[in-house]
Protein backbone atom coordinates (compact mmCIF):
# COMPACT_ATOMS: atom_id res chain seq x y z
CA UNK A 1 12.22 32.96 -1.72
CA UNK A 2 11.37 29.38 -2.40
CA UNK A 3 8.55 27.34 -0.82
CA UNK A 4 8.83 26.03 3.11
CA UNK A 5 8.71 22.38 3.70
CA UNK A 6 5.23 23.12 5.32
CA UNK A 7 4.02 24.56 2.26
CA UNK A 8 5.65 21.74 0.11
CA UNK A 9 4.18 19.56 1.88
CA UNK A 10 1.24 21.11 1.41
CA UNK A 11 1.55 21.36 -2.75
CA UNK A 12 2.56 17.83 -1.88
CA UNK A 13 -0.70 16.46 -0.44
CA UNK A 14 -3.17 18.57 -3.24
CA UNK A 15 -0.81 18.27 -6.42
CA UNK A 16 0.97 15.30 -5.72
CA UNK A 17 -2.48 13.94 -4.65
CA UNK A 18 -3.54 14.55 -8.11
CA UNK A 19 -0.95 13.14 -10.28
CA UNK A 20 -0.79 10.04 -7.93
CA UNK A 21 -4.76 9.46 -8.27
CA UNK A 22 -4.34 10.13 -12.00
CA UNK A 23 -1.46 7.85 -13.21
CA UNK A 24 -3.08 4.14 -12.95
CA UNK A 25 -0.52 1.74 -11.55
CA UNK A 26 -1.41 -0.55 -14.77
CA UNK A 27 -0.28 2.06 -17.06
CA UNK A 28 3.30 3.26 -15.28
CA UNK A 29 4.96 1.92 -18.05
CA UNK A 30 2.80 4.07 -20.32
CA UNK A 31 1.75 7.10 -19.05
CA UNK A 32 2.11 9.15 -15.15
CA UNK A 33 1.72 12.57 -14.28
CA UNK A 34 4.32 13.94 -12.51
CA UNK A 35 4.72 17.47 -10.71
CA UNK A 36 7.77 19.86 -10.54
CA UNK A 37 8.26 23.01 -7.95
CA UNK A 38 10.46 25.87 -9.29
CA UNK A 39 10.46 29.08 -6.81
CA UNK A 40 6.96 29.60 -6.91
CA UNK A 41 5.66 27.42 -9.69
CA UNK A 42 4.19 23.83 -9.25
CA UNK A 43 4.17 22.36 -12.76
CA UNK A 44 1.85 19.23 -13.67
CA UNK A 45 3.50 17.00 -16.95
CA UNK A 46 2.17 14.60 -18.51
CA UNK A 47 5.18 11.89 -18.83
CA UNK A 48 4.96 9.13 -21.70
CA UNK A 49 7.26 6.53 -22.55
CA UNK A 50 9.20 6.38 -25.71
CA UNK A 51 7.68 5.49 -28.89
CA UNK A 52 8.62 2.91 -31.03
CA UNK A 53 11.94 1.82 -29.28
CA UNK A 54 12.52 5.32 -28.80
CA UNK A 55 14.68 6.33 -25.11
CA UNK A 56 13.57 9.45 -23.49
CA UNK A 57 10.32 9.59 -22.36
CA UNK A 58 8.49 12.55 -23.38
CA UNK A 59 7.16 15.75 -21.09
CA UNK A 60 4.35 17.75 -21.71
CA UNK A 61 3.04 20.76 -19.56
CA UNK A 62 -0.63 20.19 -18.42
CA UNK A 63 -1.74 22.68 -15.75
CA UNK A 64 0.79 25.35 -13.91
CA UNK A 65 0.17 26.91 -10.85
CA UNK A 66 1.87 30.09 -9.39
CA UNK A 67 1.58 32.25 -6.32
CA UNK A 68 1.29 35.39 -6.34
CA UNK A 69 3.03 36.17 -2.65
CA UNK A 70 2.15 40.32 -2.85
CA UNK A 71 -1.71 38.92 -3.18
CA UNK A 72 -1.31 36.04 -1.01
CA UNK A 73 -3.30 33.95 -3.99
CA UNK A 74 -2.54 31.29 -6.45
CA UNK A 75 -3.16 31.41 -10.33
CA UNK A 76 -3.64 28.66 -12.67
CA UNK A 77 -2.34 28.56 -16.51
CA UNK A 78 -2.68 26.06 -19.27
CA UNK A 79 -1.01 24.88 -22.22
CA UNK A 80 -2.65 25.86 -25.48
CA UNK A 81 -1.47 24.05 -28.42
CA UNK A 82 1.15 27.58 -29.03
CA UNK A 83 2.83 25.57 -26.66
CA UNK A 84 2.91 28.56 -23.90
CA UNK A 85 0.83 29.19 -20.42
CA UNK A 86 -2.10 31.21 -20.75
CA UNK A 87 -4.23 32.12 -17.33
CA UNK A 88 -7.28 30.25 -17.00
CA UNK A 89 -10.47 32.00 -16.79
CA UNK A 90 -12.01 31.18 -13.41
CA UNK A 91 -15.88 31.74 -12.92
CA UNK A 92 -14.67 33.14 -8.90
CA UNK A 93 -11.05 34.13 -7.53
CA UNK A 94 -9.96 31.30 -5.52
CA UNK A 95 -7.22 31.67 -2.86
CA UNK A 96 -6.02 28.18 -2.28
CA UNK A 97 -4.28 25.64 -3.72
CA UNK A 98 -6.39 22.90 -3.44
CA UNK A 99 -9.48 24.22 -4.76
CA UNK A 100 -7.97 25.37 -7.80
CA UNK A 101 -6.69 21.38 -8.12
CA UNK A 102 -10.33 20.48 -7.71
CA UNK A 103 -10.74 22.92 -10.29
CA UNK A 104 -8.09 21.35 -12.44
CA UNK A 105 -8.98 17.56 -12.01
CA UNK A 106 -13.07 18.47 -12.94
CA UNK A 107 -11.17 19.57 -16.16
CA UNK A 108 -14.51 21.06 -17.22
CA UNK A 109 -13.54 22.25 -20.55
CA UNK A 110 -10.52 19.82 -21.30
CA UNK A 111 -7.94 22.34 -20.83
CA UNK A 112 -5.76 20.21 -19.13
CA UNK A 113 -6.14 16.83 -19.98
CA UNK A 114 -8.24 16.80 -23.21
């Protein structure tokens, strides 16, 4: 079962928050973050534009968050340079979104955004 529109609205206003805050509007040409929903995923990605004349932009994973519906809690992976999602090591279980996007925007080790 997918997300309702209150709870997408929801990832909207934390995650969505987020990417807008972090993609300058100087640099849209450049460089945004941009965030996907699949079932129960919510994907950050780094988008940047072709290099040297090049025509697709390019897409990179930067912090993933699913919920776990039998826990009622959310979990947060990162990309390692493997190139797959690994859970990150929280100090404290957290149960909401939005502190686990505070969580990813202090980005206190550079897991997500170098």
């Amino acid at each position: 079962m997918a997300f309702s529109e209150v709870q997408l609205a929801a990832i909207d206003a934390t995650v969505g928050e987020l990417c807008r805050r972090k993609s300058p509007a100087h640099l849209a040409a450049e460089l945004r973050l941009d965030y996907t929903v699949e079932r129960h995923t919510v994907t950050i990605i780094e988008r940047r534009a072709p290099w040297r004349g090049g025509e697709n932009w390019t897409a990179q994973g930067c912090a993933r968050f699913k919920y776990a519906a039998r826990e009622k809690r959310w979990k947060l992976y990162w990309m390692r340079r493997d190139m797959k999602w690994h859970a990150y090591q929280l100090d404290r279980p957290m149960r909401s979104l939005a502190a686990l996007v505070e969580e990813v925007e202090a980005d206190e080790y550079g897991a997500f955004f170098g």
